[in-house]
Protein backbone atom coordinates (compact mmCIF):
# COMPACT_ATOMS: atom_id res chain seq x y z
CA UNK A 1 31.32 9.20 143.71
CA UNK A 2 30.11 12.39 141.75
CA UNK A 3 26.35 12.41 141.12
CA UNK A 4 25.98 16.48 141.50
CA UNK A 5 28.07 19.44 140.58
CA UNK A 6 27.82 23.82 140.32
CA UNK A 7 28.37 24.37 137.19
CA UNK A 8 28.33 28.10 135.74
CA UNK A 9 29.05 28.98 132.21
CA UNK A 10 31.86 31.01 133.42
CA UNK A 11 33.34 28.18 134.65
CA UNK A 12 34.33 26.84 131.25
CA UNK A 13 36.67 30.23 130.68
CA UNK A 14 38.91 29.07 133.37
CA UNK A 15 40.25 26.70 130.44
CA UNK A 16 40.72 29.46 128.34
CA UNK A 17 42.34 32.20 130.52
CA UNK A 18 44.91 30.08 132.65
CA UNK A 19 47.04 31.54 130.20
CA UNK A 20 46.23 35.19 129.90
CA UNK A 21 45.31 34.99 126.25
CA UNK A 22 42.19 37.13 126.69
CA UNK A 23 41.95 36.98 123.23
CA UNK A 24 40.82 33.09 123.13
CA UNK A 25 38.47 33.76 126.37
CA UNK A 26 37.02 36.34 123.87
CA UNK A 27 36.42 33.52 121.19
CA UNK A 28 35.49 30.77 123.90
CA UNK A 29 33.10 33.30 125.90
CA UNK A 30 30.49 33.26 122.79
CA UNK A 31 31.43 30.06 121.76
CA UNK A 32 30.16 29.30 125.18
CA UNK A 33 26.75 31.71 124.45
CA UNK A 34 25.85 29.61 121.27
CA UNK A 35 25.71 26.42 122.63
CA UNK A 36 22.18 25.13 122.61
CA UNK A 37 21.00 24.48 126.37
CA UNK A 38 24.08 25.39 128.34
CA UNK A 39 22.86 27.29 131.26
CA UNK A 40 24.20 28.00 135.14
CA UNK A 41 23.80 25.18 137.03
CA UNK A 42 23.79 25.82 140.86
CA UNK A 43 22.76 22.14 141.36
CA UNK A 44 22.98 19.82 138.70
CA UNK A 45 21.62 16.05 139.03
CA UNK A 46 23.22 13.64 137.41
CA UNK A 47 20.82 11.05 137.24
CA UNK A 48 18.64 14.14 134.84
CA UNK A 49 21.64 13.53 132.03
CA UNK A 50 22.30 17.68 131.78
CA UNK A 51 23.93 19.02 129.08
CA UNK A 52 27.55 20.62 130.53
CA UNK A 53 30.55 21.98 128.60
CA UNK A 54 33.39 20.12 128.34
CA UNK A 55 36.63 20.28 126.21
CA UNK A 56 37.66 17.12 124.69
CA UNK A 57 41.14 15.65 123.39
CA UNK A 58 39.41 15.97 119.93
CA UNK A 59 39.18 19.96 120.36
CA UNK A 60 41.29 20.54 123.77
CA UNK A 61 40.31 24.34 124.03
CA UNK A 62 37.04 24.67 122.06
CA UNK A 63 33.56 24.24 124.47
CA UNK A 64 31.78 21.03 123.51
CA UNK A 65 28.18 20.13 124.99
CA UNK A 66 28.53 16.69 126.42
CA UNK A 67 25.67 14.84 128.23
CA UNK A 68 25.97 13.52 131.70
CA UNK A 69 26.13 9.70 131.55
CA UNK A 70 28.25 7.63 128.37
CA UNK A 71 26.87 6.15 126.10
CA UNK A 72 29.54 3.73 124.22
CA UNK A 73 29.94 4.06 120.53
CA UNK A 74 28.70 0.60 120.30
CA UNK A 75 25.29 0.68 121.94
CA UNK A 76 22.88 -1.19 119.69
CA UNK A 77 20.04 0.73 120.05
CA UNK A 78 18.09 2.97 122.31
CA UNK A 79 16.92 0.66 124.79
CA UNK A 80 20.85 -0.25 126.12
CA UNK A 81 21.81 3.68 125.45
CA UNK A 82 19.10 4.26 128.11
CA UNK A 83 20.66 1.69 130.03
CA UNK A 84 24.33 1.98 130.05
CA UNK A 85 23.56 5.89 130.87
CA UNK A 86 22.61 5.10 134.43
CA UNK A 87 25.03 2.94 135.09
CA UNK A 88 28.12 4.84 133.63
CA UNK A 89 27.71 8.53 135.48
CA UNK A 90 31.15 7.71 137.26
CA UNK A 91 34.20 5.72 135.87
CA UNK A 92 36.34 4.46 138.67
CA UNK A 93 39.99 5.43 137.47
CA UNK A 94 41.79 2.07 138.25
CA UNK A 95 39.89 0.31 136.04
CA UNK A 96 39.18 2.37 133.24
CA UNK A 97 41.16 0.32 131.13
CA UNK A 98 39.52 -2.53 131.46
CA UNK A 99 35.79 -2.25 131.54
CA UNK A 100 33.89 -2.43 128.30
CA UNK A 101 31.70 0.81 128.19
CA UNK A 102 35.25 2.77 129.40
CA UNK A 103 38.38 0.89 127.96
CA UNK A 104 38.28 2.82 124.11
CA UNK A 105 37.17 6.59 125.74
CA UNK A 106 40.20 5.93 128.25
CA UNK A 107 42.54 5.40 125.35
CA UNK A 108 40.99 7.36 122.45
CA UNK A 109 38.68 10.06 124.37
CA UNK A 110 38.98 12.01 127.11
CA UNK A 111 37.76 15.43 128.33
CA UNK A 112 37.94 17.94 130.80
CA UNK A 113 34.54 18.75 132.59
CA UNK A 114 35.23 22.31 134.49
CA UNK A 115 33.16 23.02 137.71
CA UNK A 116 32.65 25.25 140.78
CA UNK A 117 32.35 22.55 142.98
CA UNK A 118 30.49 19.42 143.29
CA UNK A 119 28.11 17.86 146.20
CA UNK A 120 28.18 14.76 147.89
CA UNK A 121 26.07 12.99 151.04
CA UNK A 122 27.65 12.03 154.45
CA UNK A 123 26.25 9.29 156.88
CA UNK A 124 25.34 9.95 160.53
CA UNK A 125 22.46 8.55 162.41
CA UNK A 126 20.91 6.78 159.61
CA UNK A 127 20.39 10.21 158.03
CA UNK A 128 22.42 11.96 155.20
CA UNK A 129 23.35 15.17 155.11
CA UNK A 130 24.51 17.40 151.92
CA UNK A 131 28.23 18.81 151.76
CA UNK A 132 29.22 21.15 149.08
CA UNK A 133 33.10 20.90 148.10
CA UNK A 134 35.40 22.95 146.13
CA UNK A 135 39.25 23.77 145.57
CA UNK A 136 40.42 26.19 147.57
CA UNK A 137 41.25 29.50 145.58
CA UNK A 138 40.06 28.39 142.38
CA UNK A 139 36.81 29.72 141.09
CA UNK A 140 36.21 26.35 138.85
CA UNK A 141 38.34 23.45 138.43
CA UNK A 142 38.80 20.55 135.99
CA UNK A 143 37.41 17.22 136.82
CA UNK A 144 38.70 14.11 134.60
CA UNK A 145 35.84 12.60 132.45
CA UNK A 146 35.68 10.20 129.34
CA UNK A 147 33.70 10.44 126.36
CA UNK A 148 32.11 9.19 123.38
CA UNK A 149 29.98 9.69 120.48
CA UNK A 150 26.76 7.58 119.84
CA UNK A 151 24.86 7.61 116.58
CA UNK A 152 21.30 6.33 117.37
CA UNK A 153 20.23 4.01 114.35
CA UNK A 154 16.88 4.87 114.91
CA UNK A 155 17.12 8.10 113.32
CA UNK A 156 20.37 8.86 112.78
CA UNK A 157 20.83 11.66 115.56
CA UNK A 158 24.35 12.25 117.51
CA UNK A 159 24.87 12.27 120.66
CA UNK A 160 28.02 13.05 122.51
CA UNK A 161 28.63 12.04 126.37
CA UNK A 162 30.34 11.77 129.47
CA UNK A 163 31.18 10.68 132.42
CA UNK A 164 33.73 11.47 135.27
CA UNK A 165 36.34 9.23 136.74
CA UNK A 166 36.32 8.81 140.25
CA UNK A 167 39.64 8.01 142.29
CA UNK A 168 40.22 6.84 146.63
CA UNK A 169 38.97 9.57 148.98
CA UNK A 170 42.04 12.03 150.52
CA UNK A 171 41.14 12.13 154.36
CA UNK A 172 38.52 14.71 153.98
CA UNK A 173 36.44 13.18 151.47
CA UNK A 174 36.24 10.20 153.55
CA UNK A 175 35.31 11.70 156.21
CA UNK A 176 31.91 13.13 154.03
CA UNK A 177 31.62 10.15 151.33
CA UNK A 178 31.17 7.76 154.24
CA UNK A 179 28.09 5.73 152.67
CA UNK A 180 28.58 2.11 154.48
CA UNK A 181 27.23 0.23 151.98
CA UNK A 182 30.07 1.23 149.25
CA UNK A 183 33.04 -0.80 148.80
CA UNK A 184 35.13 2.66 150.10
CA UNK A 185 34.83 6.44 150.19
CA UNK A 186 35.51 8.29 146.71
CA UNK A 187 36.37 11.32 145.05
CA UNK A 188 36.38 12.76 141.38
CA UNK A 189 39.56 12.75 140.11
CA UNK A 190 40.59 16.75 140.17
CA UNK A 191 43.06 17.44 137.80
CA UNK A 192 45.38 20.37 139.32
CA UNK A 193 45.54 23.16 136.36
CA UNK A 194 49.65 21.75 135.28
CA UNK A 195 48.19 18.53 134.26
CA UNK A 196 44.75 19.30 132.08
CA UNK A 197 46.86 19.33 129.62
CA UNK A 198 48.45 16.02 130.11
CA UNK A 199 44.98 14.37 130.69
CA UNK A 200 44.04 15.17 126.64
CA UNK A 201 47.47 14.05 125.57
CA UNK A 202 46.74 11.30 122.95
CA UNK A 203 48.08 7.33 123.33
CA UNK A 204 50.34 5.72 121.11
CA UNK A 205 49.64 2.59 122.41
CA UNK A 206 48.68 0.44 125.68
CA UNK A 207 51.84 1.03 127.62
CA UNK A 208 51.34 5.09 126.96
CA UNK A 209 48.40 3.74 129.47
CA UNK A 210 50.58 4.31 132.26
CA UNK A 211 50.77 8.10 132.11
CA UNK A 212 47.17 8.31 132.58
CA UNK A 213 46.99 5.48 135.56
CA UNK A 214 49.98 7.83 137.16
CA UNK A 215 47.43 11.15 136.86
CA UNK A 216 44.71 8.93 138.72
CA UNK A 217 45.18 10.33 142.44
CA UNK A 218 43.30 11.85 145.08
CA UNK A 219 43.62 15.65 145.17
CA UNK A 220 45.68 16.46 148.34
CA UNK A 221 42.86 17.82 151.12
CA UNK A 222 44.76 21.07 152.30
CA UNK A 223 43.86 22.07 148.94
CA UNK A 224 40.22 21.72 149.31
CA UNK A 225 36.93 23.30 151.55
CA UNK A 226 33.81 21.88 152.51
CA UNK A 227 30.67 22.88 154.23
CA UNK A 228 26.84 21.64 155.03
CA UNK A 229 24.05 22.58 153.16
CA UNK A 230 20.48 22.99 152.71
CA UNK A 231 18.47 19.31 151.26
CA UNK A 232 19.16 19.23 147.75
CA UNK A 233 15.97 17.75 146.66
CA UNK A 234 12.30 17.53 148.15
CA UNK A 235 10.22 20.70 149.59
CA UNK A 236 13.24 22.07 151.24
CA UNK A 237 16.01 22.66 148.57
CA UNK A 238 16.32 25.68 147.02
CA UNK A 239 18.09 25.04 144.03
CA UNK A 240 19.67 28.42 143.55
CA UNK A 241 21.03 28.88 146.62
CA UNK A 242 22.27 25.00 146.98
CA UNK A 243 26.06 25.94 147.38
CA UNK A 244 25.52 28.43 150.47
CA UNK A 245 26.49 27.17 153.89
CA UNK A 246 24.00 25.97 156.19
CA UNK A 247 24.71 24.15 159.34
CA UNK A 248 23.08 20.55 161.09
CA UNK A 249 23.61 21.09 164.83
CA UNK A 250 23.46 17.52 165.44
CA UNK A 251 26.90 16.95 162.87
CA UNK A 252 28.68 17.99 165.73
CA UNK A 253 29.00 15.17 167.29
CA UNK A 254 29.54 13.20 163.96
């Protein structure tokens, strides 16, 4: 699963300047500036529905603030918008599809979410212990995500969301996303940088599906680094410093 990302503004760019046109990085870099409570996230929590930037098949290279956590266009009210946020933080890629709060953001709306590198939990001892991942030689990197666009009939007010499809674990990620209680390890779908583009392209119809099932895949592990580090959360984290190695003695044996 993905519950917890680094996420720096200048991650974003990496959309912009995979072509060299510094010209558009110009443009996106104060698009990027103007949009209201975007900030560097070392550690970002899920579960606290942050604002990131994300580009969107709508807009494929302008910066859009998205919300952690979809909320489907059809949510009644603000009672099962609360609701359905919890529960849709992660998409699992084979059946996007098919489920309710995913199956229209799978075929009309999807996004790119770009990140440093994302944090997951591994099992040993009956303890868990923080692992920070990223792509090797990439400074940020495109994870797959969904969205929508909720208008809340309270009041009237728009709000746009997310959430990022998950794909099976490549041998590394199983090795950290270990948690015995799921139904098997799990990673976020990274998109390598040839196929953002192909993740936006639009869907004629339901057997156009198939392009997109082909893209769900687990990103091959000798492209990818992990280490250990400090708690995320409680009196020992230290939120700013969340990515930097630090090592558990006892995971030597794990």
């Amino acid at each position: 699963m993905c519950y917890s990302a680094k996420s720096l503004k200048t991650a974003a760019l990496k959309r912009a300047v995979h072509d060299g046109d510094m010209a558009i990085a110009d443009q996106l870099r104060e698009e990027l500036e103007a949009l209201p409570g975007l900030v560097d996230r070392v550690f970002t929590n899920a579960f606290e529905h942050p604002p990131l930037a994300g580009f969107t098949d709508a807009e494929p290279y302008r910066p859009q603030l998205l919300t952690w956590g979809l909320v489907p266009s059809w949510a009644k009210d603000e009672a099962q918008a609360h609701k359905l946020r919890v529960q849709t933080l992660n998409a699992r890629g084979e059946s996007i599809f098919e489920k309710p709060a995913f199956r229209r953001s799978a075929m009309e709306r999807r996004c790119l979410i770009f990140v440093n590198g994302f944090y997951e939990h591994q099992h040993f001892m009956k303890r868990t212990y923080p692992w920070y991942i990223h792509v090797k030689g990439r400074e940020a990197f495109a994870l797959a995500g969904l969205w929508d666009e909720w208008r809340n009939p309270a009041n009237g007010a728009v709000l746009r969301t997310f959430t990022i499809v998950t794909t099976a674990a490549n041998p590394l990620m199983a090795k950290i996303h270990n948690n015995p209680k799921l139904e098997g390890p799990r990673m976020p779908l990274i998109l390598p940088q040839e196929l953002e583009d192909a993740w936006l392209q639009p869907l004629e119809d339901a057997r156009d599906a198939e392009r997109i099932n082909q893209l769900v895949l687990p990103y091959p592990q000798e492209g990818m680094e992990a280490w250990t580090v400090r708690p995320l959360t409680g009196k020992a984290a230290e939120p700013e410093r969340a990515s930097d190695p630090f090592e558990y003695p006892e995971l030597a044996f794990a």
